[in-house]
Protein backbone atom coordinates (compact mmCIF):
# COMPACT_ATOMS: atom_id res chain seq x y z
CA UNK A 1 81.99 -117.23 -35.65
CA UNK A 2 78.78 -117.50 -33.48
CA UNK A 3 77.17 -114.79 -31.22
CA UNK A 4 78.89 -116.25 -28.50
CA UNK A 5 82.43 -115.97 -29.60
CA UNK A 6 81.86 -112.52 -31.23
CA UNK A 7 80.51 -111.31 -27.38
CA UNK A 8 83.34 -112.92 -25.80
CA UNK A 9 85.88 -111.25 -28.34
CA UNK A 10 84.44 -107.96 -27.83
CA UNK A 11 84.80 -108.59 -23.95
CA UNK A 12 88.68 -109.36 -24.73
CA UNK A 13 89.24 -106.12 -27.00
CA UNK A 14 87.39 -103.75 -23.62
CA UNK A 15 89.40 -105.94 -21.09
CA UNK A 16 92.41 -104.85 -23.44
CA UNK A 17 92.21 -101.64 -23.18
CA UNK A 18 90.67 -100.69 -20.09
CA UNK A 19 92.08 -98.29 -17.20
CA UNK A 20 92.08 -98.04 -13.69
CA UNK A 21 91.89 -94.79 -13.69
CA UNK A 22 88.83 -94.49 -15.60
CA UNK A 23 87.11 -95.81 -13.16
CA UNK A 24 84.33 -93.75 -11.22
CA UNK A 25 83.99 -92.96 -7.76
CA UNK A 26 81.42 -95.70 -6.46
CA UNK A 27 78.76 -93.82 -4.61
CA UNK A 28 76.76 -96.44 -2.81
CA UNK A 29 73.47 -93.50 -2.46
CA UNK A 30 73.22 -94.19 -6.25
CA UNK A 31 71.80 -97.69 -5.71
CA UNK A 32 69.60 -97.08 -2.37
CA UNK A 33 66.57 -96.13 -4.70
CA UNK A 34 63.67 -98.02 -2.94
CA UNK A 35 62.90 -98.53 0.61
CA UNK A 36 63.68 -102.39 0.69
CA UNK A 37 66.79 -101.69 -0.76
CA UNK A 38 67.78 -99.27 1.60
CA UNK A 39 66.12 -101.60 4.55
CA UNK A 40 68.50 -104.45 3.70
CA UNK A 41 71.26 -102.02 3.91
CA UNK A 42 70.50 -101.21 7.05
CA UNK A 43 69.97 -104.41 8.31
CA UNK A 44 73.03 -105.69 6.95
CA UNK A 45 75.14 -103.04 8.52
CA UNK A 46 73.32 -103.48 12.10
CA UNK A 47 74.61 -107.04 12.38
CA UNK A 48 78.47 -106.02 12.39
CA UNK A 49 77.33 -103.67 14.90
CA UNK A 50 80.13 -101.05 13.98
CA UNK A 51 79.13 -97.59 14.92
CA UNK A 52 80.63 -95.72 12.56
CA UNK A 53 79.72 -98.12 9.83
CA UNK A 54 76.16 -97.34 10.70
CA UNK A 55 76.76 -93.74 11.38
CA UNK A 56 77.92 -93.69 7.46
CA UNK A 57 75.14 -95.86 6.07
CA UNK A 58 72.49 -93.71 7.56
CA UNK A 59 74.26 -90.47 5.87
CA UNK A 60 74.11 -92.57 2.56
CA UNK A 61 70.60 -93.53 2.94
CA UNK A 62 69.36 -89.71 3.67
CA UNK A 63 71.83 -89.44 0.51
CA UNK A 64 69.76 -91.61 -1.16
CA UNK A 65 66.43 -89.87 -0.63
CA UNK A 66 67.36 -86.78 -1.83
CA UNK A 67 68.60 -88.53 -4.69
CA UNK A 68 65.82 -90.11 -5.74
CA UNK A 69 62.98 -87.73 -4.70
């Protein structure tokens, strides 16, 4: 068995026994660590124009810099 079919067998086994409710909470702050990051963000939520959208990405970006300062 190759390297390849070992990885993808190993893949199968996890996919096996994985749960939902393992999951963590996805906390979008964690990934907002440089300013272009967090610029794109903003600029992506600024084109659907949806005020509360934006009211909530600007609380995760402050999120962000407390985070990673």
């Amino acid at each position: 068995m190759d390297d390849l079919q070992k990885q993808i067998q190993k893949i199968k086994s996890l996919e096996k026994n994985f749960k939902i409710n393992e999951l963590k909470d996805f906390n979008i702050s964690e990934y907002l660590d440089n300013k272009e990051i967090r610029d794109e963000y903003l600029s992506q939520v600024l084109k659907d124009g949806d005020k509360d959208e934006l009211s909530e990405a600007l609380k995760n970006i402050e999120k962000a810099k407390k985070l990673n300062f």
